[in-house]
N, C-alpha and C. Protein backbone atom coordinates (compact mmCIF):
# COMPACT_ATOMS: atom_id res chain seq x y z
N UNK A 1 0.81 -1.20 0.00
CA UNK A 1 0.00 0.00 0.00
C UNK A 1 0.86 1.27 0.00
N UNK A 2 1.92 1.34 0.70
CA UNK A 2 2.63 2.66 1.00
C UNK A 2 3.63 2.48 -0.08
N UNK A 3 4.43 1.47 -0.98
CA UNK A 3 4.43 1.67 -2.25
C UNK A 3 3.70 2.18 -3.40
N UNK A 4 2.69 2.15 -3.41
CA UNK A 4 1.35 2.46 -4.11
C UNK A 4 1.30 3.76 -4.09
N UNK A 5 0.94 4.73 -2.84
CA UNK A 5 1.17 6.01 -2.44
C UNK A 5 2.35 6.46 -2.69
N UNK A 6 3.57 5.71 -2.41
CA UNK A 6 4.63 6.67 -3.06
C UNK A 6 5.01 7.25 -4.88
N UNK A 7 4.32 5.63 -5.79
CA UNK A 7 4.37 5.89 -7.14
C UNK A 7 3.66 7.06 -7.27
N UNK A 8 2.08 6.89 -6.50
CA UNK A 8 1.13 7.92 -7.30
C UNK A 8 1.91 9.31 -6.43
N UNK A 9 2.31 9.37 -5.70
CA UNK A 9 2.66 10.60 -5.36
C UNK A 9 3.87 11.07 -6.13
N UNK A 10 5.05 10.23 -7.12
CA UNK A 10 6.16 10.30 -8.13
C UNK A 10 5.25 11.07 -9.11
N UNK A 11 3.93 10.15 -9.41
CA UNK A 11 3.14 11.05 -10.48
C UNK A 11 2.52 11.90 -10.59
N UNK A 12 2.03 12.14 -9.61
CA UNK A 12 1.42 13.57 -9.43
C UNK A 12 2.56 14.95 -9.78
N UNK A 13 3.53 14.69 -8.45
CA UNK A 13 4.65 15.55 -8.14
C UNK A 13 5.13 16.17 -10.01
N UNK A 14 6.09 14.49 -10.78
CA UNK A 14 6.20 14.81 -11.83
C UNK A 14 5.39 15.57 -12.58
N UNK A 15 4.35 15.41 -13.13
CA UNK A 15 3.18 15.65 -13.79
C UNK A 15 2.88 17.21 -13.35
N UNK A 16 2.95 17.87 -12.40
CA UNK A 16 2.66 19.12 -11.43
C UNK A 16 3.96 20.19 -12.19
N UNK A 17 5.17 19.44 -12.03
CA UNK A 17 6.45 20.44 -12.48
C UNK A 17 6.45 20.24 -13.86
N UNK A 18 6.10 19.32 -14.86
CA UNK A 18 6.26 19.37 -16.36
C UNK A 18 4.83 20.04 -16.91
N UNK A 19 3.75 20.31 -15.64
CA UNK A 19 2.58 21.30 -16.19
C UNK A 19 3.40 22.60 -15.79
N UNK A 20 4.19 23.34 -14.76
CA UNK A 20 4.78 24.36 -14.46
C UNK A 20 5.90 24.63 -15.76
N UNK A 21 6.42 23.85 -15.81
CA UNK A 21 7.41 24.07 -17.13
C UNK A 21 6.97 24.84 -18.44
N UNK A 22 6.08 24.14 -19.02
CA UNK A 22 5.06 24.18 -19.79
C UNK A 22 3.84 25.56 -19.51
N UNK A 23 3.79 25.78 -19.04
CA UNK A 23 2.96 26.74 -18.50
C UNK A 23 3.75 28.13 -18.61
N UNK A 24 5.27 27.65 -18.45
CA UNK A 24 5.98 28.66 -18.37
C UNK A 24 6.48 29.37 -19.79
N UNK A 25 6.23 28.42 -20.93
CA UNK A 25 6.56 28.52 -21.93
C UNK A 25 7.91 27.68 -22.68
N UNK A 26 8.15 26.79 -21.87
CA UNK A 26 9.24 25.89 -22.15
C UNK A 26 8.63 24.60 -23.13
N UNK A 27 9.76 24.79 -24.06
CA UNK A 27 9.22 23.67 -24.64
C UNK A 27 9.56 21.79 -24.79
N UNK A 28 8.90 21.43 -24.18
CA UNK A 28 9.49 20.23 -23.69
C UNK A 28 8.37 19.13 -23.87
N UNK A 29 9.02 17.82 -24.28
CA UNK A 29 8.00 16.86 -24.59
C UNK A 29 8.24 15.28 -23.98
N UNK A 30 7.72 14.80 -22.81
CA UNK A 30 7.83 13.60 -22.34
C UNK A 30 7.23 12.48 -22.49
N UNK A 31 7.67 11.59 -22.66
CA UNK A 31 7.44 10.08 -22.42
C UNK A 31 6.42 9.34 -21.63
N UNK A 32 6.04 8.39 -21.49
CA UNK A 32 5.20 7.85 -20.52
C UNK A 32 6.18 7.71 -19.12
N UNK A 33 5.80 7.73 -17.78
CA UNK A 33 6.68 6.87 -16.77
C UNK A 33 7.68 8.13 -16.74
N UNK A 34 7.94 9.45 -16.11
CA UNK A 34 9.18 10.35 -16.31
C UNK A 34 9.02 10.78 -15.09
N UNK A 35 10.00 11.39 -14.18
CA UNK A 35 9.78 11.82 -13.12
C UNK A 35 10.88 13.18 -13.06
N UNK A 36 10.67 14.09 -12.62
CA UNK A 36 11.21 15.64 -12.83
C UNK A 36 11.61 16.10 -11.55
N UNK A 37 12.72 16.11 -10.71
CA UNK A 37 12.19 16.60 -9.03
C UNK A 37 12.61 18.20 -9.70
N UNK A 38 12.65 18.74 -8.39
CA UNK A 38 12.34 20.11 -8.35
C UNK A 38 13.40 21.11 -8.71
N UNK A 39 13.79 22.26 -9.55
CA UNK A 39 14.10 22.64 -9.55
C UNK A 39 15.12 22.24 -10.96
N UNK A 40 14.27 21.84 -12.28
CA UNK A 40 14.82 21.52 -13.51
C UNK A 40 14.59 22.61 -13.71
N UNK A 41 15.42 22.96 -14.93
CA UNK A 41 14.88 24.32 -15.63
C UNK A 41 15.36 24.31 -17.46
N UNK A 42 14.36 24.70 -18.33
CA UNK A 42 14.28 24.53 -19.57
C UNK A 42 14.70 26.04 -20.10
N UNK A 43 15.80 26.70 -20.75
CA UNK A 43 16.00 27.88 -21.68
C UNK A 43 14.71 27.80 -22.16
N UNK A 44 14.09 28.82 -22.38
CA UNK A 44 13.22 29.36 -23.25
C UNK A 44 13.37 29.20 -24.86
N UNK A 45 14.75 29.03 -25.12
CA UNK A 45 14.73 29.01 -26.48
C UNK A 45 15.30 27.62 -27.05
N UNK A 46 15.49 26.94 -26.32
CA UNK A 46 15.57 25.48 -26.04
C UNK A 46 15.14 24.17 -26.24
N UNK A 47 14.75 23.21 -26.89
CA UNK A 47 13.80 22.22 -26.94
C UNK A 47 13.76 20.64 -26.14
N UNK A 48 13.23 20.33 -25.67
CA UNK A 48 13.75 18.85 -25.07
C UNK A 48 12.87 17.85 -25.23
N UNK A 49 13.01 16.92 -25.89
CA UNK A 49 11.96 16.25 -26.33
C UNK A 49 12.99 14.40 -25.26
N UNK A 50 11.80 13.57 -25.01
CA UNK A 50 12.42 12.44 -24.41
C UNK A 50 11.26 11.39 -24.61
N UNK A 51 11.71 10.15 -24.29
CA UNK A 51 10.86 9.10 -24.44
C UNK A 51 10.34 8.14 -22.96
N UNK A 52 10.17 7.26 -22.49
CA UNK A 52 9.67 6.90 -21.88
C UNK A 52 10.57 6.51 -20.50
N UNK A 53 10.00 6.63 -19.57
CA UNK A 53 10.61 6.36 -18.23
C UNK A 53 12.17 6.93 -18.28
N UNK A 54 11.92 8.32 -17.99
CA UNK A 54 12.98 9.43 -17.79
C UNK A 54 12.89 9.89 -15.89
N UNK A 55 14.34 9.66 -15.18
CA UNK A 55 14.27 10.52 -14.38
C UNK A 55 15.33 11.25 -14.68
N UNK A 56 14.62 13.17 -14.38
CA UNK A 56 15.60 13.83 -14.22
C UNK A 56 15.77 14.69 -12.78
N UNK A 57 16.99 14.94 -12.27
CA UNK A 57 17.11 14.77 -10.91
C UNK A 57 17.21 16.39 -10.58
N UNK A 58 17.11 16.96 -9.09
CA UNK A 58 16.94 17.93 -8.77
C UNK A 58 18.07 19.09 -9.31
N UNK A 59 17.38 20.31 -9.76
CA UNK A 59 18.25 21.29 -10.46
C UNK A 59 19.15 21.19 -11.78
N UNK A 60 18.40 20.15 -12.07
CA UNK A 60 19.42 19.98 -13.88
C UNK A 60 18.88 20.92 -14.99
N UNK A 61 19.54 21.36 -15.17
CA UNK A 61 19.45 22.92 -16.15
C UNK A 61 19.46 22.46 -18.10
N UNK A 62 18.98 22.60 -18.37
CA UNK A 62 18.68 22.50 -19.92
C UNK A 62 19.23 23.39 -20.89
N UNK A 63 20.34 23.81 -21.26
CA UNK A 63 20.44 25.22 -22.05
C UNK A 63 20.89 24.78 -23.71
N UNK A 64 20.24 24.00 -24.05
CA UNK A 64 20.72 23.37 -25.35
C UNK A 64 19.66 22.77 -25.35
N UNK A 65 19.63 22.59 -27.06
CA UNK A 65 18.25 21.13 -27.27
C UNK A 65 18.78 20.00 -27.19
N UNK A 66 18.03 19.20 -26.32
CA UNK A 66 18.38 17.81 -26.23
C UNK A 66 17.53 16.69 -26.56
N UNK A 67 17.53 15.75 -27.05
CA UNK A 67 16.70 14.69 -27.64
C UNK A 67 17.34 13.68 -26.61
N UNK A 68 16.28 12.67 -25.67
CA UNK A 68 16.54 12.15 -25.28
C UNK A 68 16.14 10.61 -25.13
N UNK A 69 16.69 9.29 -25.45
CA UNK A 69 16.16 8.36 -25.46
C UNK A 69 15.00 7.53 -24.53
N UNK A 70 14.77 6.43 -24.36
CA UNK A 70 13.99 5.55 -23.45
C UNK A 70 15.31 5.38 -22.04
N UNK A 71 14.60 4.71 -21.03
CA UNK A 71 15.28 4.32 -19.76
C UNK A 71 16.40 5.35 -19.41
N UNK A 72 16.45 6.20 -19.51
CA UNK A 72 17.73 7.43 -18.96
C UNK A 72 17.13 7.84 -17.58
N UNK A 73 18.88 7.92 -17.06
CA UNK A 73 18.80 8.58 -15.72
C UNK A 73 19.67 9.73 -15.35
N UNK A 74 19.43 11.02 -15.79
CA UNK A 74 19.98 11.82 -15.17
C UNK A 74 19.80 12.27 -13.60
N UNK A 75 21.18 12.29 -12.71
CA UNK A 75 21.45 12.63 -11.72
C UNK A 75 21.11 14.43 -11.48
N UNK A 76 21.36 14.85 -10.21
CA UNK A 76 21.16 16.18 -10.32
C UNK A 76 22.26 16.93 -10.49
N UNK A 77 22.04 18.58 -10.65
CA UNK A 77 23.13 19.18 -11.10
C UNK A 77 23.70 19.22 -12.12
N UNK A 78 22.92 18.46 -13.13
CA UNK A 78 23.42 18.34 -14.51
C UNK A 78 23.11 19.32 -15.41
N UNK A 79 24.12 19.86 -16.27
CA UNK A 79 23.83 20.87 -17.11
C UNK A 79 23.68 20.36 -18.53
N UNK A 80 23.18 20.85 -18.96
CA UNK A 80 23.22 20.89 -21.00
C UNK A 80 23.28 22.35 -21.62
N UNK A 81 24.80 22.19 -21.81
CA UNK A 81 24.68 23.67 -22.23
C UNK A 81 25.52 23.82 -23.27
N UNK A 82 26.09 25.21 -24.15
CA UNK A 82 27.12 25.35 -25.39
C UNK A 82 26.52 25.98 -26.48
N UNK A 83 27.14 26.61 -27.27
CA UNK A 83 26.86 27.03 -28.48
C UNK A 83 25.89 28.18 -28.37
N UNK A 84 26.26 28.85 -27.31
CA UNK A 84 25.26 29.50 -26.85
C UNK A 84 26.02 31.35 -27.73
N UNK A 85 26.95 31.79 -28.50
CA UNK A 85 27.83 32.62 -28.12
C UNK A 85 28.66 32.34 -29.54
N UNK A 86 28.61 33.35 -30.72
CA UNK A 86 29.93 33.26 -31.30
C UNK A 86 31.03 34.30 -30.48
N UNK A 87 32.38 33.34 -30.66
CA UNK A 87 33.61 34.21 -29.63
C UNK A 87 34.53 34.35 -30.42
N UNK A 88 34.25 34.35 -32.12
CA UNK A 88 35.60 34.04 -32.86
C UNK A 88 35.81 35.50 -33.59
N UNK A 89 34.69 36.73 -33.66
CA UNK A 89 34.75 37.98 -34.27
C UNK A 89 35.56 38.87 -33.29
N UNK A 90 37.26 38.56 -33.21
CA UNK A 90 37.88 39.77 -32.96
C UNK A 90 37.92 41.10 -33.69
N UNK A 91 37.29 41.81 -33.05
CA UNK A 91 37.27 43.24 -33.98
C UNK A 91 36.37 44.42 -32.68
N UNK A 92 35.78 45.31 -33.57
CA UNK A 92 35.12 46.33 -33.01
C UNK A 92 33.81 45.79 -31.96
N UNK A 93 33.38 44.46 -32.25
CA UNK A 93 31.68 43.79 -31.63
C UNK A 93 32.41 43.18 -30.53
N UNK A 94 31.95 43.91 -29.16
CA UNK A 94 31.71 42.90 -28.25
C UNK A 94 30.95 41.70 -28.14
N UNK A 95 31.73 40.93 -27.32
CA UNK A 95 31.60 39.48 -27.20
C UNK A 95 29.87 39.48 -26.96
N UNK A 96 29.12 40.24 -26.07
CA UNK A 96 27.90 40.11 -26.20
C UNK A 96 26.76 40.24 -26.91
N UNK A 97 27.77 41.06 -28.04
CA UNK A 97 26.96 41.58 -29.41
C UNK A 97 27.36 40.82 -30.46
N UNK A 98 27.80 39.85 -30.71
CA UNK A 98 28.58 38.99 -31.40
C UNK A 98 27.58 38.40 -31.98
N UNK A 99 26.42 37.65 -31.15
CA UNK A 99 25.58 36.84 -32.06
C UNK A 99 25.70 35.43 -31.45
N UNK A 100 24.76 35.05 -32.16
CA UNK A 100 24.37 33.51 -31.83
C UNK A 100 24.47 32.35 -32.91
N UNK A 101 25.22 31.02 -32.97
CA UNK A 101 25.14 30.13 -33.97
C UNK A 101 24.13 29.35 -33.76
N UNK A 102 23.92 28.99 -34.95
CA UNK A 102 23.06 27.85 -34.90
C UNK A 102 23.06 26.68 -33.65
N UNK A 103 21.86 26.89 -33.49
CA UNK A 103 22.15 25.72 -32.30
C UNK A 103 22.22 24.03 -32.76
N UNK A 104 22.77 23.46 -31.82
CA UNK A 104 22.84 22.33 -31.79
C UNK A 104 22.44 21.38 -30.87
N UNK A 105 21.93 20.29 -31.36
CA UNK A 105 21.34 18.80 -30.56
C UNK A 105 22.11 18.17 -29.90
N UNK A 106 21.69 18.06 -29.03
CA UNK A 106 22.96 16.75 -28.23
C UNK A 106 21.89 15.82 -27.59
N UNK A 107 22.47 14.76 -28.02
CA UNK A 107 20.95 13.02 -28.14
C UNK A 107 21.95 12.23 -26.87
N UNK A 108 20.94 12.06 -26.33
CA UNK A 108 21.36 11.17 -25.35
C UNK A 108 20.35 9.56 -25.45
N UNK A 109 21.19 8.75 -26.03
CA UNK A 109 20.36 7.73 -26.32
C UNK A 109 20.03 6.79 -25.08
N UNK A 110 19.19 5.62 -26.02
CA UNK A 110 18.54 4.77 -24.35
C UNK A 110 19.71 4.41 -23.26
N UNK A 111 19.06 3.52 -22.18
CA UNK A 111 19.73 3.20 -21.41
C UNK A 111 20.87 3.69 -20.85
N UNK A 112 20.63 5.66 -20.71
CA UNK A 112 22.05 5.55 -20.47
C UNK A 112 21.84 6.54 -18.94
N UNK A 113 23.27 6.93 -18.03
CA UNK A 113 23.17 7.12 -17.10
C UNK A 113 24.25 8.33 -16.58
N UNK A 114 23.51 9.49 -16.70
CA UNK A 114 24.61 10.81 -16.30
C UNK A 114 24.73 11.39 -14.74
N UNK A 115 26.05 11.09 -14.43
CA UNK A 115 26.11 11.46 -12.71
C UNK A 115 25.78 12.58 -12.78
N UNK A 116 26.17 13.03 -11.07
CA UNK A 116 25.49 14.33 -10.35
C UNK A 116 26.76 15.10 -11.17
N UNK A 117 26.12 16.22 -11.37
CA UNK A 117 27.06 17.77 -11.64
C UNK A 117 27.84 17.70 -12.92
N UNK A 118 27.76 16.69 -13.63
CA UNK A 118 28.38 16.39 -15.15
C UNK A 118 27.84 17.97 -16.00
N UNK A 119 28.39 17.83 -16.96
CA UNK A 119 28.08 19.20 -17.80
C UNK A 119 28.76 18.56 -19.36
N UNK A 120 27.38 18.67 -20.12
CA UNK A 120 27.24 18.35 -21.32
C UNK A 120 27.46 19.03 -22.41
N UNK A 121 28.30 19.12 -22.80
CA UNK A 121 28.49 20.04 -24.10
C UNK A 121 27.26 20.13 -25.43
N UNK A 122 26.61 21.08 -26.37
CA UNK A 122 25.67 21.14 -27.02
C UNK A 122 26.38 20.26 -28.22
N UNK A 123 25.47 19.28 -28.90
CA UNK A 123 25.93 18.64 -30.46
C UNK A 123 26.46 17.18 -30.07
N UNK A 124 26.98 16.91 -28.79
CA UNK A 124 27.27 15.90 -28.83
C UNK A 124 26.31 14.44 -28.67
N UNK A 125 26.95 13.10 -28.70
CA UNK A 125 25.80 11.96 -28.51
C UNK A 125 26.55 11.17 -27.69
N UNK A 126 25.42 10.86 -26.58
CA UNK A 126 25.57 10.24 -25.64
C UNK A 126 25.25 8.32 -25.87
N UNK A 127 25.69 7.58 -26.31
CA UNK A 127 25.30 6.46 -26.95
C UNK A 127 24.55 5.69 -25.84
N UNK A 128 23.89 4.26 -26.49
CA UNK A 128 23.02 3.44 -25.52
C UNK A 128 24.53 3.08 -24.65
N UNK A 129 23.27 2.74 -23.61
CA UNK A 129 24.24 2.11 -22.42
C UNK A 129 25.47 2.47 -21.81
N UNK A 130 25.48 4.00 -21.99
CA UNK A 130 27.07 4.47 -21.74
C UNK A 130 26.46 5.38 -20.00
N UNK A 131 27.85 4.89 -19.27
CA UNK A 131 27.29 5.84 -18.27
C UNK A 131 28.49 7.25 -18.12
N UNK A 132 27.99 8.44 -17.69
CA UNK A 132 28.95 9.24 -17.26
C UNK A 132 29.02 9.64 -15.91
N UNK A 133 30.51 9.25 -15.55
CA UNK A 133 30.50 9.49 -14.10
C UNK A 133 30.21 11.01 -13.50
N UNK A 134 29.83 11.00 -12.34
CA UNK A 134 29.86 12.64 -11.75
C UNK A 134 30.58 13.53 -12.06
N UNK A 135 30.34 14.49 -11.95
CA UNK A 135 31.53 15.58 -11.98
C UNK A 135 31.86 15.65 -13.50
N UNK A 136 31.62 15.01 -14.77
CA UNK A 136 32.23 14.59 -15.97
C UNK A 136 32.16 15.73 -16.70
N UNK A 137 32.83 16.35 -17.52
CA UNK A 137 32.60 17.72 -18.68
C UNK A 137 32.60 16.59 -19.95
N UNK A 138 31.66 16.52 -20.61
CA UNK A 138 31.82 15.73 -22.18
C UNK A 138 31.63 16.66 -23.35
N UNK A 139 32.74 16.71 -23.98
CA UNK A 139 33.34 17.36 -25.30
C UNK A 139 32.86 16.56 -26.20
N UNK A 140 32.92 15.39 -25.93
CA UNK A 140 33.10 14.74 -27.44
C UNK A 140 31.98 13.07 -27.14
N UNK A 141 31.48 12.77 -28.53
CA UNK A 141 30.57 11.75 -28.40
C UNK A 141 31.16 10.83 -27.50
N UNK A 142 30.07 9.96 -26.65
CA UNK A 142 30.51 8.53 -25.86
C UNK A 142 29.53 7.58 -26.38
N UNK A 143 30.90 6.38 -26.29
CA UNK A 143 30.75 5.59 -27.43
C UNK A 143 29.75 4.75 -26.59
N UNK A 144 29.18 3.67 -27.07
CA UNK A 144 28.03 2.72 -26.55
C UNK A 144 28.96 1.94 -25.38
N UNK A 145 27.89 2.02 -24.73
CA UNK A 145 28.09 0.85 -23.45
C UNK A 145 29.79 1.64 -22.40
N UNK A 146 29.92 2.78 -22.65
CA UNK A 146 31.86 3.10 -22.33
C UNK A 146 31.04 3.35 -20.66
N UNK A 147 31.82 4.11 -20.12
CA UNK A 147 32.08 4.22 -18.85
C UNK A 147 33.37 5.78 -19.33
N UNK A 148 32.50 6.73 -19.06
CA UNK A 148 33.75 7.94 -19.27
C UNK A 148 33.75 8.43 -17.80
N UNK A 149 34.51 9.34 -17.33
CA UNK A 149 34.72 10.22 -16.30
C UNK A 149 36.23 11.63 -16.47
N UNK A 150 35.88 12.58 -15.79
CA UNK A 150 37.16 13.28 -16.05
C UNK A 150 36.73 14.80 -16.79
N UNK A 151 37.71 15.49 -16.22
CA UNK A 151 37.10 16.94 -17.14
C UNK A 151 38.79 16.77 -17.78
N UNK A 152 38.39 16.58 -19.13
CA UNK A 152 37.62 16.05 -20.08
C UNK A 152 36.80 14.79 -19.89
N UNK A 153 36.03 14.69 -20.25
CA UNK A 153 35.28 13.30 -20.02
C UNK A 153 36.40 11.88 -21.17
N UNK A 154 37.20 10.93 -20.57
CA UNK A 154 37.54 9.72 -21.26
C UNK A 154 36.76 8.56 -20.53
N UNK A 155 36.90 7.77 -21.59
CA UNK A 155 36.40 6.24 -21.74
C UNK A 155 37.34 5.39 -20.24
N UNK A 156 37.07 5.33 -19.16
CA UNK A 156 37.87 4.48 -18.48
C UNK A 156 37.68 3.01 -18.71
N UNK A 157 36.42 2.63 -19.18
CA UNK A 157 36.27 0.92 -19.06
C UNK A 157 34.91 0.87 -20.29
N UNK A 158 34.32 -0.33 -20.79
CA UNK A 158 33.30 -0.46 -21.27
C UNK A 158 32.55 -1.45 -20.14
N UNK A 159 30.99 -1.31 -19.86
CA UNK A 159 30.45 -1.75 -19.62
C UNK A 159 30.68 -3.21 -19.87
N UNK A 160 30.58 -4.05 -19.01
CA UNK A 160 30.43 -5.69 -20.03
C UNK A 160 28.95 -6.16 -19.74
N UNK A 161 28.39 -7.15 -20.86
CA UNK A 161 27.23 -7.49 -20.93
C UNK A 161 26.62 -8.38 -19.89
């Protein structure tokens, strides 16, 4: 019974902050089975689309579009951010007047698993079954099933089956 009460209370809770999101003007699209704790937050100009049975964990910040697979678990403190900023026009334009590039996707496919406080670079792909340890900065795609950690984020081990 007090299992029972805790799911429906996962669903409510979830369901309550992805109507606040949404409400807010964020554009974001979930899965069946997703759970959101408090204090996610979606850029406004941003998109996040995901598939089924997503948790994302307290204060993970969105600042990039992200496409996200089935069974993912983001930890909290996680960022998605980049490409936010051209920095390459040395001349008369300040850096804040510089402009904006095209944005970019960064896919985080199924089964996969991002520690607390990692920070995701925009464009990259997160493959099935790869986990990233805490603390991780990822530059560059991770390959299926790896095990990265490290600012820079490397491959320490592959998962075995």
């Amino acid at each position: 019974m007090i299992e029972a009460l805790k799911k429906y209370r996962r669903f409510i809770l979830g369901h309550w902050r992805l109507f606040w999101l949404k409400a807010n003007l964020r554009d974001i699209s979930l899965g069946s089975g997703f759970f959101l704790m408090n204090g996610v937050y979606v850029s406004r100009k941003h998109k996040v689309r995901a598939g089924k049975n997503l948790y994302v964990g307290r204060c993970t910040h969105f600042a990039s579009h992200v496409v996200i697979g089935d069974d993912v678990l983001i930890a909290s403190h996680v960022a998605f951010v980049g490409d936010d900023h051209i920095i390459d026009n040395i001349g008369d334009t300040p850096i804040m007047h510089a402009g904006v590039p095209e944005q970019k996707t960064t896919t985080v496919q199924s089964n996969v698993w991002i520690g607390h406080g990692s920070i995701i670079l925009a464009g990259i792909t997160i493959k099935s079954g790869a986990v990233v340890a805490a603390g991780s900065v990822v530059t560059k795609d991770v390959e299926e099933n790896s095990i990265v950690a490290g600012n820079y984020a490397k491959e320490i081990r592959k998962r075995i089956p």
